[in-house]
N, C-alpha and C. Protein backbone atom coordinates (compact mmCIF):
# COMPACT_ATOMS: atom_id res chain seq x y z
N UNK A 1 -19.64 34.63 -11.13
CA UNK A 1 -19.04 35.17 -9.91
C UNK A 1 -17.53 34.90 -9.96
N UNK A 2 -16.81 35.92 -9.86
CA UNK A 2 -15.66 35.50 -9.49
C UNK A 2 -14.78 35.50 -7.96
N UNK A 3 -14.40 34.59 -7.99
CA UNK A 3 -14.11 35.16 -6.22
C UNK A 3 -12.29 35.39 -6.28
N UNK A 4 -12.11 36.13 -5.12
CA UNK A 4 -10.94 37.22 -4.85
C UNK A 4 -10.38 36.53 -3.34
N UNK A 5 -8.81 36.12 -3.63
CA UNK A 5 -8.34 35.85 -1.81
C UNK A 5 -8.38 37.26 -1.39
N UNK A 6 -8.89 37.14 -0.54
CA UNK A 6 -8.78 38.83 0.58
C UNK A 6 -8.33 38.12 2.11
N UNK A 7 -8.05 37.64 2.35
CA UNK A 7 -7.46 37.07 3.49
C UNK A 7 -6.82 35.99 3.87
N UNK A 8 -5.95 35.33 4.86
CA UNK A 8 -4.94 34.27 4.91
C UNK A 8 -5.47 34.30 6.33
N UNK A 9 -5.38 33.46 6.75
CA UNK A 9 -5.59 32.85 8.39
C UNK A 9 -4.70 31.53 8.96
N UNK A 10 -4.13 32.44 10.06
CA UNK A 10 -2.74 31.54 10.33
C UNK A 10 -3.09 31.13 11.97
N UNK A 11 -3.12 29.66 11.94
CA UNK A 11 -3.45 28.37 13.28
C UNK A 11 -2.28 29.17 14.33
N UNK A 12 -3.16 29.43 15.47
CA UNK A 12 -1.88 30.07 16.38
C UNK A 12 -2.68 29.13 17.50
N UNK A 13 -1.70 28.99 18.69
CA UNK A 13 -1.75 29.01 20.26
C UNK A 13 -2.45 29.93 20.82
N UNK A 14 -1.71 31.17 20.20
CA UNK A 14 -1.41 32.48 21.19
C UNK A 14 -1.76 33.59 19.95
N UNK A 15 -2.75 33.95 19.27
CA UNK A 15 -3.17 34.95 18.11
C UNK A 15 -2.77 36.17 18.23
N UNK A 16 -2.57 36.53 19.56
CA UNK A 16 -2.28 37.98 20.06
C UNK A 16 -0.65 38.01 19.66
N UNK A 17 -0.10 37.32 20.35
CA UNK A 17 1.43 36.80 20.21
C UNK A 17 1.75 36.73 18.57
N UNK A 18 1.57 36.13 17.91
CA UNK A 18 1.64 35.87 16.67
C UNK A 18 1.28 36.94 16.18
N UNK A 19 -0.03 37.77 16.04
CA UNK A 19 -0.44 39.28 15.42
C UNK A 19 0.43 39.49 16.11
N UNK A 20 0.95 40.17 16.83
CA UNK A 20 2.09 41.53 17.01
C UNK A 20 3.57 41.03 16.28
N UNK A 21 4.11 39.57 16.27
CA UNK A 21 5.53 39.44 15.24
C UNK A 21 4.73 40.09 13.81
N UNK A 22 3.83 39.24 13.50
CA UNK A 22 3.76 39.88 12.03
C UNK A 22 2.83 41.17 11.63
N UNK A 23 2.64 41.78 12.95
CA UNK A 23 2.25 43.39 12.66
C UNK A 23 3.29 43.91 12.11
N UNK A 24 4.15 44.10 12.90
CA UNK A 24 6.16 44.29 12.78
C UNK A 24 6.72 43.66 11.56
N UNK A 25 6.50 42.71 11.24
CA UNK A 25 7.17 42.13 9.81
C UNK A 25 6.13 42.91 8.79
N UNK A 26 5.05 42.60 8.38
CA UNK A 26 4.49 44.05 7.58
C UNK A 26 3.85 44.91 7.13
N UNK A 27 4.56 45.82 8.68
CA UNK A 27 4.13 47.16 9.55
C UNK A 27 2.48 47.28 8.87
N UNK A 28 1.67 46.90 9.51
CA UNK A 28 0.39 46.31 9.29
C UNK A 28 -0.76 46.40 10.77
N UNK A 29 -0.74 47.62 11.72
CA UNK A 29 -1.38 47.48 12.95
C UNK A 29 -2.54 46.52 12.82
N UNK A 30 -2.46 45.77 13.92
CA UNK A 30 -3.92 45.21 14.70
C UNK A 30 -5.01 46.13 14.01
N UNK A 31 -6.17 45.70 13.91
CA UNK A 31 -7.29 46.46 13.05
C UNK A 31 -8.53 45.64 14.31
N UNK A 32 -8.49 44.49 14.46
CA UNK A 32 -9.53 43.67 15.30
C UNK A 32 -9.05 43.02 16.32
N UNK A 33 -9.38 42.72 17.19
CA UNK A 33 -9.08 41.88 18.58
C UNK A 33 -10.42 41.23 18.85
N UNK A 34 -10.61 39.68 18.33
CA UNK A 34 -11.81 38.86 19.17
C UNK A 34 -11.61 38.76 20.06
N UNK A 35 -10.18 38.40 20.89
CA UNK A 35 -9.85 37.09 21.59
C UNK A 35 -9.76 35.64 20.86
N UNK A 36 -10.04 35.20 20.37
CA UNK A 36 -9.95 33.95 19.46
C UNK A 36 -9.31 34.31 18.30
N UNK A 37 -9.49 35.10 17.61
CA UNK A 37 -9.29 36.04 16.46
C UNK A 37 -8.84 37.63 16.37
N UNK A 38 -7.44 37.31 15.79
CA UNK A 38 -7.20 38.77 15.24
C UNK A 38 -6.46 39.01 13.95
N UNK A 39 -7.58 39.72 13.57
CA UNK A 39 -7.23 40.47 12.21
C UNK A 39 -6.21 41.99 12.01
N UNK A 40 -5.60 41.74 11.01
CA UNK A 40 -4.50 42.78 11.05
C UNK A 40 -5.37 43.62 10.15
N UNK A 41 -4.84 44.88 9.89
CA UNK A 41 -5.26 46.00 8.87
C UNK A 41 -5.02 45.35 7.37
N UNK A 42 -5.63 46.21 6.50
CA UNK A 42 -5.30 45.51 5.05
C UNK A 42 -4.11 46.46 4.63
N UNK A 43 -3.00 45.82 4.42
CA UNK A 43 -1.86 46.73 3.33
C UNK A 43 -2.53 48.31 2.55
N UNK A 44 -1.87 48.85 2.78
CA UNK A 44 -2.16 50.34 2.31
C UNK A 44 -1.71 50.44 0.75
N UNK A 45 -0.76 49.02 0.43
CA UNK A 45 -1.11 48.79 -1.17
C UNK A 45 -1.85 47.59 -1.59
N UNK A 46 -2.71 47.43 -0.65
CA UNK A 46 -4.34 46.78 -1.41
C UNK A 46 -3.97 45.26 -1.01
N UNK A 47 -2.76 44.51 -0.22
CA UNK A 47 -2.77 43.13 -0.73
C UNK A 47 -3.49 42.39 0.61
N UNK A 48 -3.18 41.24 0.87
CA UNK A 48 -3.73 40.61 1.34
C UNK A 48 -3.83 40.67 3.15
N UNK A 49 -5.24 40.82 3.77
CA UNK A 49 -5.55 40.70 5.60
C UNK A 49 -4.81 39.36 5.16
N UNK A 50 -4.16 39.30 6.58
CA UNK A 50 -4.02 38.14 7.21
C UNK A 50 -4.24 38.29 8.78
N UNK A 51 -4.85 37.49 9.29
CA UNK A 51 -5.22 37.19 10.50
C UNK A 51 -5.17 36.00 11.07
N UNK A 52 -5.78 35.62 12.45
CA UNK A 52 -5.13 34.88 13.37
C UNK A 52 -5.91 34.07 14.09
N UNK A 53 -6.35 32.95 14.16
CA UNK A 53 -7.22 31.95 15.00
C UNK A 53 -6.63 31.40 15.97
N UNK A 54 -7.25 31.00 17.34
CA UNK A 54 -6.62 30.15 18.24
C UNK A 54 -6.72 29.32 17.82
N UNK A 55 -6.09 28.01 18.19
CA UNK A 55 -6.59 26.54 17.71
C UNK A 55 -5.55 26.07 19.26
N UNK A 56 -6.41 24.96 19.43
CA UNK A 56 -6.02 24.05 20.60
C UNK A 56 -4.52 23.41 20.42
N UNK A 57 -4.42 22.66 19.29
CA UNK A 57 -3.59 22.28 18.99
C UNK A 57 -2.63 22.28 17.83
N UNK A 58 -1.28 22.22 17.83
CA UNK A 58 0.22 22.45 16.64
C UNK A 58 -0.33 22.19 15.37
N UNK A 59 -0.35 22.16 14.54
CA UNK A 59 0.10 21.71 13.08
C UNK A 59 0.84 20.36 13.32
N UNK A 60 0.57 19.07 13.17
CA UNK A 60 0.90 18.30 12.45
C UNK A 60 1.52 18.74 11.03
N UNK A 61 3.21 17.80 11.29
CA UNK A 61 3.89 17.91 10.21
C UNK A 61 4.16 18.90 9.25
N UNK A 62 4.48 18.85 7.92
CA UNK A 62 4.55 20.28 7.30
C UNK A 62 3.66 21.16 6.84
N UNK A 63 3.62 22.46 7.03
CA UNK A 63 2.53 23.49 6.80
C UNK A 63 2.19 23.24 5.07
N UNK A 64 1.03 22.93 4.69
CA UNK A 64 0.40 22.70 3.36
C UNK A 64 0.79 24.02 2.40
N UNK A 65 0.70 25.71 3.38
CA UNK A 65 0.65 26.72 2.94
C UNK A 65 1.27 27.96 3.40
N UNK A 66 2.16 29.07 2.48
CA UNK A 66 2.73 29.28 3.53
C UNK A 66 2.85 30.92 2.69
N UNK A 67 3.24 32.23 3.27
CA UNK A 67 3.05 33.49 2.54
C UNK A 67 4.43 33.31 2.33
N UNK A 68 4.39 34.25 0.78
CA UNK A 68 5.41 34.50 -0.10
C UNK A 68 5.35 35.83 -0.12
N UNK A 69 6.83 36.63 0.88
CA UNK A 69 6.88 38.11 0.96
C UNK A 69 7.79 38.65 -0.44
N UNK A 70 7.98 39.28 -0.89
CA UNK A 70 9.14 40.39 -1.93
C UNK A 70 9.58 41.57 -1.19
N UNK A 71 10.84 41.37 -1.20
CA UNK A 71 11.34 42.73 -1.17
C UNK A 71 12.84 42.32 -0.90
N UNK A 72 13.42 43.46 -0.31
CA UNK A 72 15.26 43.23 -0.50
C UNK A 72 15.78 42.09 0.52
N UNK A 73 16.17 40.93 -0.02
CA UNK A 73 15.71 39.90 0.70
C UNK A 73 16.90 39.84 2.00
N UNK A 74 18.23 39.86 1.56
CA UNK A 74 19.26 40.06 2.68
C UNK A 74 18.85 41.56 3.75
N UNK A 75 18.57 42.42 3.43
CA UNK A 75 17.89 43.61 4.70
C UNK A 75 16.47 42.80 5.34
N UNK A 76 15.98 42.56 4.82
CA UNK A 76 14.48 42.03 5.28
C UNK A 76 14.79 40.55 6.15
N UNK A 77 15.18 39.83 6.17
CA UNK A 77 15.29 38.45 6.12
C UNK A 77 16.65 39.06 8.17
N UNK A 78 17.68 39.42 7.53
CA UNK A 78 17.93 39.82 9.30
C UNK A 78 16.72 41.16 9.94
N UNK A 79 16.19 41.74 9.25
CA UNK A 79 14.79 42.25 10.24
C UNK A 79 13.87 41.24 10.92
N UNK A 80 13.63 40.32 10.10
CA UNK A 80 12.48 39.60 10.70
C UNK A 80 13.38 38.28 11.29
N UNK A 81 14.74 37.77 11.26
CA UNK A 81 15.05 37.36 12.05
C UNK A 81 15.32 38.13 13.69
N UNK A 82 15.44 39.10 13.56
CA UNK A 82 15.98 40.32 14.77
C UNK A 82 14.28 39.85 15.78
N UNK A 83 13.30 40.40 14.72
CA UNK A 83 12.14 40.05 15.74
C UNK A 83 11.78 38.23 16.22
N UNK A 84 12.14 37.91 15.59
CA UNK A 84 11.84 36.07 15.80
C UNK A 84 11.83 35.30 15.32
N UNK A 85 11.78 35.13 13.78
CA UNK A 85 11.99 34.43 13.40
C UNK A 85 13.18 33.74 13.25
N UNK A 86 13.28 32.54 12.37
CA UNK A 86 14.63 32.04 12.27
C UNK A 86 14.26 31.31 10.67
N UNK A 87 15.92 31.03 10.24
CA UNK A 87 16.45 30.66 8.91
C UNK A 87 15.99 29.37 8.91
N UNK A 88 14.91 28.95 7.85
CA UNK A 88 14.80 27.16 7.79
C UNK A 88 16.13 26.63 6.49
N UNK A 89 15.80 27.71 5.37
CA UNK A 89 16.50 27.10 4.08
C UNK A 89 16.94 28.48 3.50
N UNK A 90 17.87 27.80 2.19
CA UNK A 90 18.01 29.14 1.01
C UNK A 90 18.07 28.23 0.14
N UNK A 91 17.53 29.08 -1.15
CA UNK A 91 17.54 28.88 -2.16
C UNK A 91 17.86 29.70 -3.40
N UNK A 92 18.58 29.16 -4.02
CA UNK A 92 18.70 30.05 -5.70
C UNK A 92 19.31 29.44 -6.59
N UNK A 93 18.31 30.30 -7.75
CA UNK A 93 18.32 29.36 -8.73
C UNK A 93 18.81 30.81 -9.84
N UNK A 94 18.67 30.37 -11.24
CA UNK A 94 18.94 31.98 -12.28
C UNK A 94 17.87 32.61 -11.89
N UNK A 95 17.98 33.93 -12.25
CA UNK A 95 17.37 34.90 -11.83
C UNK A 95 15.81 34.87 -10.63
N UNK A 96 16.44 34.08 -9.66
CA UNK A 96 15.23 34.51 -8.57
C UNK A 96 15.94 33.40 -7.48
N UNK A 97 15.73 34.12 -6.40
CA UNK A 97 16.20 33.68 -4.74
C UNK A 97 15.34 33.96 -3.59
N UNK A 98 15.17 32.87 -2.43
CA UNK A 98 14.28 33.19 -1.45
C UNK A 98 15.40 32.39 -0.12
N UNK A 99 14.85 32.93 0.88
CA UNK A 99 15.15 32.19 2.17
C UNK A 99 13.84 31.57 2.60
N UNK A 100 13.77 30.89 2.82
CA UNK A 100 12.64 30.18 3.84
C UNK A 100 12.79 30.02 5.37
N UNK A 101 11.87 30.75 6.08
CA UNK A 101 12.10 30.97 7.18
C UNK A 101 10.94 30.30 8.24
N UNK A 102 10.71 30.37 9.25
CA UNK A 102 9.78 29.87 10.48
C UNK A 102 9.39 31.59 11.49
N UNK A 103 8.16 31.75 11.51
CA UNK A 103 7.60 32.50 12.59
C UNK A 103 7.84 31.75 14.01
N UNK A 104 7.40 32.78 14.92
CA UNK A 104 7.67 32.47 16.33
C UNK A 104 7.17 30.89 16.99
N UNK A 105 5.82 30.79 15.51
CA UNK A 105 5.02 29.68 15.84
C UNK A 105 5.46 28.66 15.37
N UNK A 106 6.76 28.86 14.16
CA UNK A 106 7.28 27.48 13.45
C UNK A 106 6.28 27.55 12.19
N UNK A 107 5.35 28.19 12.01
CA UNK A 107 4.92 28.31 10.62
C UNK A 107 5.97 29.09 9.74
N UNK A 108 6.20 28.17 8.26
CA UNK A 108 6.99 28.97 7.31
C UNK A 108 6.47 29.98 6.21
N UNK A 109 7.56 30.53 6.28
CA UNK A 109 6.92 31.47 4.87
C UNK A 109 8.28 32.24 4.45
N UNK A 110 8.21 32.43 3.30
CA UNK A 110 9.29 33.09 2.17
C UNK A 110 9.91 34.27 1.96
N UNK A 111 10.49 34.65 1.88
CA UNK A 111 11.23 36.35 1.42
C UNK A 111 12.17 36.09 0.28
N UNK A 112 11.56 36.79 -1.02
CA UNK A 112 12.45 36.74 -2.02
C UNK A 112 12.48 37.46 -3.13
N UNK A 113 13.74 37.63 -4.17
CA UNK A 113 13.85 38.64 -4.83
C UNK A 113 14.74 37.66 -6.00
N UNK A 114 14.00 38.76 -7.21
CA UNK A 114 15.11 38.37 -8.30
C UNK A 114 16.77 38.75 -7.80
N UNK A 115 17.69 37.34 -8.82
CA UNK A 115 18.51 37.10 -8.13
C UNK A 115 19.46 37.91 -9.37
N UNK A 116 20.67 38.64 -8.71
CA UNK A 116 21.66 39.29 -9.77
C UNK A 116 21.85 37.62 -10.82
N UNK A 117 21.02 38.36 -12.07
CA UNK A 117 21.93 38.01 -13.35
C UNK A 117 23.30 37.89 -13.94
């Protein structure tokens, strides 16, 4: 058997709240609404659901795990700050660069691109 990630599930407060920033970050409609749970649509180029659990309580300390987006990282990076997020870090190194950023919820995750040679 081999098994396949097909989904990411991200600890929210507020799942509804959280699905709609990252419907918008990538453009990905709502597909499910539990109430406890919501699942986004799967990428129309095959990659990964991510969806959304309530949980009672924050994350303790730093997130163990966190999504790694690609694409043009200075256009992308003020888009998804415009909707809510904010700048944690930057980084670069030879050929490859990311920002590390925080969702509405303070969970992080990445945007990055090979870096001009």
């Amino acid at each position: 058997m081999t098994l396949v990630a097909s989904m990411i599930t991200i600890d929210s407060a507020d799942p509804q709240r959280l699905a709609a920033f990252w419907s918008t970050v990538l453009d990905a409609p709502v597909e499910r609404d539990l109430g406890d749970y919501v699942y986004l649509a799967r990428p129309d180029n095959g990659g990964i659901v991510v969806s959304f659990q309530r949980v009672p309580e924050p994350t303790p300390g730093k997130a163990r795990i966190h999504l790694d987006l690609s694409g043009p990282r200075a256009t992308e990076v003020a888009r998804v700050v415009a909707l809510g997020a904010r700048v944690v870090d930057e980084h670069v190194l030879p050929h490859t660069a990311w920002t590390v950023l925080a969702d509405p919820d303070g969970n992080p995750f990445c945007i990055g691109e090979d870096a001009p040679t």
